[in-house]
N, C-alpha and C. Protein backbone atom coordinates (compact mmCIF):
# COMPACT_ATOMS: atom_id res chain seq x y z
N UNK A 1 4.44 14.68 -27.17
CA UNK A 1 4.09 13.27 -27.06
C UNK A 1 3.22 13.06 -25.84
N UNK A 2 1.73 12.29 -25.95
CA UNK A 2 1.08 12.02 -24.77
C UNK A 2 1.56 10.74 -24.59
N UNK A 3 0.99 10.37 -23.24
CA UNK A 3 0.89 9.17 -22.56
C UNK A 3 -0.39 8.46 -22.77
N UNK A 4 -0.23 6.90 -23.54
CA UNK A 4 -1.32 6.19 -23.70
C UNK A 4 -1.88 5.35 -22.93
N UNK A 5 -2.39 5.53 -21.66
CA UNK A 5 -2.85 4.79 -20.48
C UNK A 5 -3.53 3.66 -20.56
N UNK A 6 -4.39 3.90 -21.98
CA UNK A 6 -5.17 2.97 -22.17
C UNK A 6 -5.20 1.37 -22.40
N UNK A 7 -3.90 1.52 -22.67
CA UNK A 7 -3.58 0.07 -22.89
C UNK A 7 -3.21 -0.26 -21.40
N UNK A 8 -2.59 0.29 -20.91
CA UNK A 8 -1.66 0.60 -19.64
C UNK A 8 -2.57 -0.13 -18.27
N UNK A 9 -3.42 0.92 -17.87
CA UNK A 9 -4.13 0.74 -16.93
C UNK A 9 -3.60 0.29 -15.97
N UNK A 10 -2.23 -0.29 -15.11
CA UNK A 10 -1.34 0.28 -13.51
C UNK A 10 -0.18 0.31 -14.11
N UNK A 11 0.16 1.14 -13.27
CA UNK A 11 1.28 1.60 -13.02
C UNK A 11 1.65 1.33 -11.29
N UNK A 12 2.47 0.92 -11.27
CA UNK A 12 3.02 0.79 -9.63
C UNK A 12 2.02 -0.07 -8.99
N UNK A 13 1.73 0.98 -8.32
CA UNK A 13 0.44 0.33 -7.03
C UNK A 13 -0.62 1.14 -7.70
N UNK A 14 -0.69 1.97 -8.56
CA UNK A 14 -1.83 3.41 -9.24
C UNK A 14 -2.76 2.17 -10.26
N UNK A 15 -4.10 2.35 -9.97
CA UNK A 15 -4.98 1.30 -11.22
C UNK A 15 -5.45 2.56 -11.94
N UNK A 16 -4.99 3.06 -13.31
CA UNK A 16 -5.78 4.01 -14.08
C UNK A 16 -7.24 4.08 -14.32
N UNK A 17 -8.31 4.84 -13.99
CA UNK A 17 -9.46 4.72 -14.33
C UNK A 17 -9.91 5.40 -15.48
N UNK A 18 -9.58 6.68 -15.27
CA UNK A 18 -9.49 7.45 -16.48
C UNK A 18 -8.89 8.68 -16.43
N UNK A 19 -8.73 9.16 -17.54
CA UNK A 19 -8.56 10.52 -18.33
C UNK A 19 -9.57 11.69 -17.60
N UNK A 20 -8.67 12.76 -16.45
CA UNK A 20 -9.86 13.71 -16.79
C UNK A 20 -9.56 14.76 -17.16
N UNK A 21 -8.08 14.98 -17.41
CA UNK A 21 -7.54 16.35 -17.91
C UNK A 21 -6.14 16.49 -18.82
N UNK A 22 -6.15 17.10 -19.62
CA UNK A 22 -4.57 17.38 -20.01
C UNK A 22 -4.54 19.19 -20.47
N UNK A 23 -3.38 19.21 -20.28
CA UNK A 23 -2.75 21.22 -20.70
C UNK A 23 -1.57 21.38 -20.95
N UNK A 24 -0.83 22.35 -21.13
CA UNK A 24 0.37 22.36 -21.91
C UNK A 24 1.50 21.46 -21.05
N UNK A 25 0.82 21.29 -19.78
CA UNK A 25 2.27 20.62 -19.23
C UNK A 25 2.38 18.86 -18.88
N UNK A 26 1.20 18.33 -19.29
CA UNK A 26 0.73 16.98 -19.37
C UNK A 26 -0.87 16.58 -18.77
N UNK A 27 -1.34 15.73 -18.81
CA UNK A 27 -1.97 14.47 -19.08
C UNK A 27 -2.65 14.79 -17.39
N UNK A 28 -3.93 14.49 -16.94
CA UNK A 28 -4.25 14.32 -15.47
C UNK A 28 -4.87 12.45 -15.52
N UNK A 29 -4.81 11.67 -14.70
CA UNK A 29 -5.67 10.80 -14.26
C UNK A 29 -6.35 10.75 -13.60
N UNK A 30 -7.63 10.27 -13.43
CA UNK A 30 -8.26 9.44 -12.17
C UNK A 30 -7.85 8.15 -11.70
N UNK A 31 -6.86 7.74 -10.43
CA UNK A 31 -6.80 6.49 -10.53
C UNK A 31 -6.93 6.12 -8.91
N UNK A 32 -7.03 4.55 -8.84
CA UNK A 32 -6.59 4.42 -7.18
C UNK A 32 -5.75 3.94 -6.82
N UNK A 33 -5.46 4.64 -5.46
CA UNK A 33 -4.53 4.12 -4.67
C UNK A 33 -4.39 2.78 -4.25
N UNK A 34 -4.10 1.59 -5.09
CA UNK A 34 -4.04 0.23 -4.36
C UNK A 34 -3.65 0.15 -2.95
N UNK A 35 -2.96 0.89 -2.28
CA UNK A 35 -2.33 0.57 -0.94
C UNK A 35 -2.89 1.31 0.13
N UNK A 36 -3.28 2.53 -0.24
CA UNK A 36 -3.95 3.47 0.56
C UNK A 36 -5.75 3.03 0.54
N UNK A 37 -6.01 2.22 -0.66
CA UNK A 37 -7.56 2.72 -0.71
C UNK A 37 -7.91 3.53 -1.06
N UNK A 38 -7.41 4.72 -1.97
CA UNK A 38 -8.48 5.40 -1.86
C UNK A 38 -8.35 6.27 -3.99
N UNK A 39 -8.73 7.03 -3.99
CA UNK A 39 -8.83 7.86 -5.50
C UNK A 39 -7.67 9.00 -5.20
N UNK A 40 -7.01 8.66 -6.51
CA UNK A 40 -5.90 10.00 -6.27
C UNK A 40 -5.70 10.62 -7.83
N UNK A 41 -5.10 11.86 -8.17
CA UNK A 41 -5.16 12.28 -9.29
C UNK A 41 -3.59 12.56 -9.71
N UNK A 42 -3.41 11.50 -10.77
CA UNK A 42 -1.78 11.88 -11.16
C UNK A 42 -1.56 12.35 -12.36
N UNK A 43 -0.37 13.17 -12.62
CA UNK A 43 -0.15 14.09 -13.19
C UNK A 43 0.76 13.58 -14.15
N UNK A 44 1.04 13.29 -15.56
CA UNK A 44 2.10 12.63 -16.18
C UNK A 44 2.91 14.10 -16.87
N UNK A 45 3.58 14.30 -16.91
CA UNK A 45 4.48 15.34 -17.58
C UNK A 45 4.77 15.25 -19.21
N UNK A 46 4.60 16.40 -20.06
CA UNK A 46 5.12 16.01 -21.27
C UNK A 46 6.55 15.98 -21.15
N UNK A 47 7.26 15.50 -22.23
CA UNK A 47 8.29 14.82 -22.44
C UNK A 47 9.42 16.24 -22.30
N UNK A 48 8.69 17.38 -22.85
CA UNK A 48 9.36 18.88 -22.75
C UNK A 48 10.05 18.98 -21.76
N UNK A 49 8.81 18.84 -20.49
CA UNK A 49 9.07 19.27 -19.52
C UNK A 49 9.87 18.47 -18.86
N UNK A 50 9.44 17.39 -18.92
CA UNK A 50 10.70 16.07 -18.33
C UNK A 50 11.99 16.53 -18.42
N UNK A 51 12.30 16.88 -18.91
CA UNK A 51 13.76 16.98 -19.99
C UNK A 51 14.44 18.25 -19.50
N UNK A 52 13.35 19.20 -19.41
CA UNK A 52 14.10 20.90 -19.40
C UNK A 52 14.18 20.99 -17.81
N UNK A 53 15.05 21.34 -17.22
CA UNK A 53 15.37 21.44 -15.57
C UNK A 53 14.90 23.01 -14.90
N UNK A 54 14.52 23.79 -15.63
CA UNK A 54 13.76 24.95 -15.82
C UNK A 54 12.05 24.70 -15.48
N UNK A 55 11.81 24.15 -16.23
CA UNK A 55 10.22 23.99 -16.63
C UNK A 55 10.25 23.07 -15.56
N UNK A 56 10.98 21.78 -15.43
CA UNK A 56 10.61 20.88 -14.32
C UNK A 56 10.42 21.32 -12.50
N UNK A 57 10.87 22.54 -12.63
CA UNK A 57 11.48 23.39 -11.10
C UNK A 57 9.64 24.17 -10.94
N UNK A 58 9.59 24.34 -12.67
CA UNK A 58 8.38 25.70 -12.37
C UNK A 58 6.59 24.63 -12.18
N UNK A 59 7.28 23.24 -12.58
CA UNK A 59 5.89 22.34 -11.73
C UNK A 59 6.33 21.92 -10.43
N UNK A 60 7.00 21.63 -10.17
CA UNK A 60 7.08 21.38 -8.51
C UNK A 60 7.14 22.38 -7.53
């Protein structure tokens, strides 16, 4: 299951700009930092990995 940003566009303090990557382990953004100012790149997780405490250890 991906994440549909598009409708989305913030999250938190994060304004989504766009899509610049996804791979087996989720989704990348371009978005900005409302509080900081500045462009940051966030990482959404597939739902797999969310879930499995294994896989979640081997992204962080």
């Amino acid at each position: 299951m991906s994440l549909d940003l598009e409708s989305t566009k913030q999250i938190g303090h994060y304004r989504i700009r766009s899509k610049i990557g996804s791979g087996g382990m989720g989704d990348v953004y371009l978005a900005d930092d409302t509080k900081l100012d500045r462009k940051v790149a966030i990482k959404f997780l597939n739902q797999k990995f969310s879930k499995d405490e294994n896989l979640l250890n081997r992204f962080i």
